[in-house]
N, C-alpha and C. Protein backbone atom coordinates (compact mmCIF):
# COMPACT_ATOMS: atom_id res chain seq x y z
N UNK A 1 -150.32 46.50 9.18
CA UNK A 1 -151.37 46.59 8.16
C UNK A 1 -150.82 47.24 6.88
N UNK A 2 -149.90 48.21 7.19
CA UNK A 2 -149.55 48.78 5.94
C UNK A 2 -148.89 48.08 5.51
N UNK A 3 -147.55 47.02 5.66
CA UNK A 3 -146.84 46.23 5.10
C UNK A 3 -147.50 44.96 4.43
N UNK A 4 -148.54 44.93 4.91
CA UNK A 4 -149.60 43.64 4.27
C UNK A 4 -150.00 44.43 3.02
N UNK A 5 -150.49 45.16 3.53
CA UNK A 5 -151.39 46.10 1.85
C UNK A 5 -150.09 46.08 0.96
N UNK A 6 -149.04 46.84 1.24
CA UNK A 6 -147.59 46.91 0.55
C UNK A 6 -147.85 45.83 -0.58
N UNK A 7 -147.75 44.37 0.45
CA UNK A 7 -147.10 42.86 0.11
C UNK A 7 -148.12 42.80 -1.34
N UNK A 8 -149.53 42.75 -0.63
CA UNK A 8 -151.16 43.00 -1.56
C UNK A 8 -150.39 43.63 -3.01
N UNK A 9 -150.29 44.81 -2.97
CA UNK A 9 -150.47 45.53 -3.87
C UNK A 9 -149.04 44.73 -5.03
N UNK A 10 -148.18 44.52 -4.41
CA UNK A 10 -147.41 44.09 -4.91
C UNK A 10 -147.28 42.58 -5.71
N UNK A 11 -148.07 41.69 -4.88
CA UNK A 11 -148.43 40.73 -5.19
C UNK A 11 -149.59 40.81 -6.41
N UNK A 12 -150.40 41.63 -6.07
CA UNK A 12 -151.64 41.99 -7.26
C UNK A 12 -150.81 42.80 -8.85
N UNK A 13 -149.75 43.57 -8.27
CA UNK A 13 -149.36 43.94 -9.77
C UNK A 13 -148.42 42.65 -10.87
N UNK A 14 -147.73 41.60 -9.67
CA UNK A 14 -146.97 40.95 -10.52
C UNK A 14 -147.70 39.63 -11.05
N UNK A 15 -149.43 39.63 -10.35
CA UNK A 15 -149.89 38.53 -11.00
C UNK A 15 -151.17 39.18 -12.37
N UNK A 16 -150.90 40.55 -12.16
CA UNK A 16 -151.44 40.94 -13.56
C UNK A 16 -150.52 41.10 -14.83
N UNK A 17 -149.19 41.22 -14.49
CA UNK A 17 -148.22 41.22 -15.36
C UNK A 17 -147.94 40.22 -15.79
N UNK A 18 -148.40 39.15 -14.94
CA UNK A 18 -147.53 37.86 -15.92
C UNK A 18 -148.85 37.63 -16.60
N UNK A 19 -150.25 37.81 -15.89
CA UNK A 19 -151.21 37.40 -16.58
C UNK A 19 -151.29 37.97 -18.31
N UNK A 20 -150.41 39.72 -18.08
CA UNK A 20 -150.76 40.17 -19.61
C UNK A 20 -149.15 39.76 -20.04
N UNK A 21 -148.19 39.26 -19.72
CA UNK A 21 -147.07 38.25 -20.47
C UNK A 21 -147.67 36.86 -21.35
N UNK A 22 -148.80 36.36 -20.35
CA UNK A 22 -149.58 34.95 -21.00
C UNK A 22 -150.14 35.49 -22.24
N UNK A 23 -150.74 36.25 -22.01
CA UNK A 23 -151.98 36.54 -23.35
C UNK A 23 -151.06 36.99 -24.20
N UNK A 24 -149.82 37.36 -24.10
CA UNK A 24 -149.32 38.15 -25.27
C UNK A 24 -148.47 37.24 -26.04
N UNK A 25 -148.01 36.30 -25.13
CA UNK A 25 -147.86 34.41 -25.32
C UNK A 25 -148.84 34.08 -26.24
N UNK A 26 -149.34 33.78 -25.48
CA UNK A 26 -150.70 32.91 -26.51
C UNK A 26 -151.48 33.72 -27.97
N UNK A 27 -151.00 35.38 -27.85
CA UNK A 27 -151.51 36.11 -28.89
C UNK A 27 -150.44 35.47 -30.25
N UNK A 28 -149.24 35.63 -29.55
CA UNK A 28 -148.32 35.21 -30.45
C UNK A 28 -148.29 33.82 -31.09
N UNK A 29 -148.23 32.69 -30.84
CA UNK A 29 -148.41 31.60 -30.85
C UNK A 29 -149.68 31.36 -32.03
N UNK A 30 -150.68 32.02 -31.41
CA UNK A 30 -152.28 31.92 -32.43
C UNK A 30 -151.70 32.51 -33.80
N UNK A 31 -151.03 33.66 -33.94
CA UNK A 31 -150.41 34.37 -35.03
C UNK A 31 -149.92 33.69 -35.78
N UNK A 32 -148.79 32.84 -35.18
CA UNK A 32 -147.73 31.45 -35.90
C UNK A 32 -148.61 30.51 -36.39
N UNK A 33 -149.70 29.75 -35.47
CA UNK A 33 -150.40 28.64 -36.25
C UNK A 33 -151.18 29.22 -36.86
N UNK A 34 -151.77 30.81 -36.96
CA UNK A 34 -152.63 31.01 -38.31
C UNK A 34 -151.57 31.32 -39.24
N UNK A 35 -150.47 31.73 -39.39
CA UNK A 35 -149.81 31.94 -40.76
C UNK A 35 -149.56 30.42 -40.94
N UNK A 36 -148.88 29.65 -40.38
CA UNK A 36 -148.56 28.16 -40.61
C UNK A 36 -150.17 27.27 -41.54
N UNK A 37 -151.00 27.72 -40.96
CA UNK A 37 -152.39 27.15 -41.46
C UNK A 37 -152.20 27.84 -42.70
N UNK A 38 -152.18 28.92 -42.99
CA UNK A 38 -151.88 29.50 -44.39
C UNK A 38 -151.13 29.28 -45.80
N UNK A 39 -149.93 28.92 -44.83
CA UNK A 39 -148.95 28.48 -45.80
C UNK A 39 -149.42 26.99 -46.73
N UNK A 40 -150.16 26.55 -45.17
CA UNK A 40 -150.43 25.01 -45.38
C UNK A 40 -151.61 24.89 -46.38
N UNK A 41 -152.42 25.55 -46.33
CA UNK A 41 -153.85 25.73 -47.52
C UNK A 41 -153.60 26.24 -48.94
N UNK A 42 -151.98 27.30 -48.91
CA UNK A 42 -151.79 27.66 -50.29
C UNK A 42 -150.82 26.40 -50.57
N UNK A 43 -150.24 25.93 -49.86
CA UNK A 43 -149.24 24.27 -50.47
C UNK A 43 -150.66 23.36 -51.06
N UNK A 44 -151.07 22.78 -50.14
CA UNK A 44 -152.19 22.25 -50.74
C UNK A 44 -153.08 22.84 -52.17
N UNK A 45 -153.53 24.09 -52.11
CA UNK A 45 -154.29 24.05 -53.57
C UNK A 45 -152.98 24.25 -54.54
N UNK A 46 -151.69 24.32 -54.27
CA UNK A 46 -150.98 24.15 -55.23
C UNK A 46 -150.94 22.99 -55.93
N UNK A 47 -150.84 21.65 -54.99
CA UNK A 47 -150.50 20.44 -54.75
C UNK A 47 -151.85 20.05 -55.91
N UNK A 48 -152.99 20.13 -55.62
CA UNK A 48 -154.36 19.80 -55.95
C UNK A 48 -154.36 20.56 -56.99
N UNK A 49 -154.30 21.54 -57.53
CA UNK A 49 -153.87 22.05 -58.84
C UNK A 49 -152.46 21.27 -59.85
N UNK A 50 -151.65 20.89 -59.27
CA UNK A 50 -150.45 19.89 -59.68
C UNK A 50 -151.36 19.00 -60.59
N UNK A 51 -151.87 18.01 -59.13
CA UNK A 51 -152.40 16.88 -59.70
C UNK A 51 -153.34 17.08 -60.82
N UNK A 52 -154.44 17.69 -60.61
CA UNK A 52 -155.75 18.02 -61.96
C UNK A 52 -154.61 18.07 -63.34
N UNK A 53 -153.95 18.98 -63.45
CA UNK A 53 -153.28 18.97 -64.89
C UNK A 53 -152.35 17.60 -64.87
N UNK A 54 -151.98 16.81 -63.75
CA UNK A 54 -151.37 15.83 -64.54
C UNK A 54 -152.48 14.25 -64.63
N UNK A 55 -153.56 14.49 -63.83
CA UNK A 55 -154.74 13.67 -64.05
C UNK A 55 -155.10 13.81 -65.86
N UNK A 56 -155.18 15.13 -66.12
CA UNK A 56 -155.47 15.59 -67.43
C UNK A 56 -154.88 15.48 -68.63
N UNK A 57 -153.49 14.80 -68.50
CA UNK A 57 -152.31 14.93 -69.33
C UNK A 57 -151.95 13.34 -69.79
N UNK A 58 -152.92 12.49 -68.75
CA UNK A 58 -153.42 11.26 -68.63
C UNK A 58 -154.08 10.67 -69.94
């Protein structure tokens, strides 16, 4: 019984560890595609600002 609980306890700490390895995965990842989304919205109103002054120059 005690070597089962042992196995338990052991088994229960390494599937909470990877569980908080995932989230810290996926924290990271969300971080990258929100700066990437960022970059991507200030390219764009650059882009869309481009065009207006050369629509205008028209």
């Amino acid at each position: 019984v005690a070597r089962k609980r042992v196995r338990n306890t052991l088994a229960a700490r390494k599937y909470r560890q990877k569980r908080v390895d995932r989230i810290t995965e996926l924290e990271q990842a969300l971080e990258d595609v929100t700066r990437q989304r960022d970059e991507l919205r200030l390219q764009l109103a650059r882009q869309e600002a481009e065009t207006k002054v050369l629509r205008e120059m028209m």
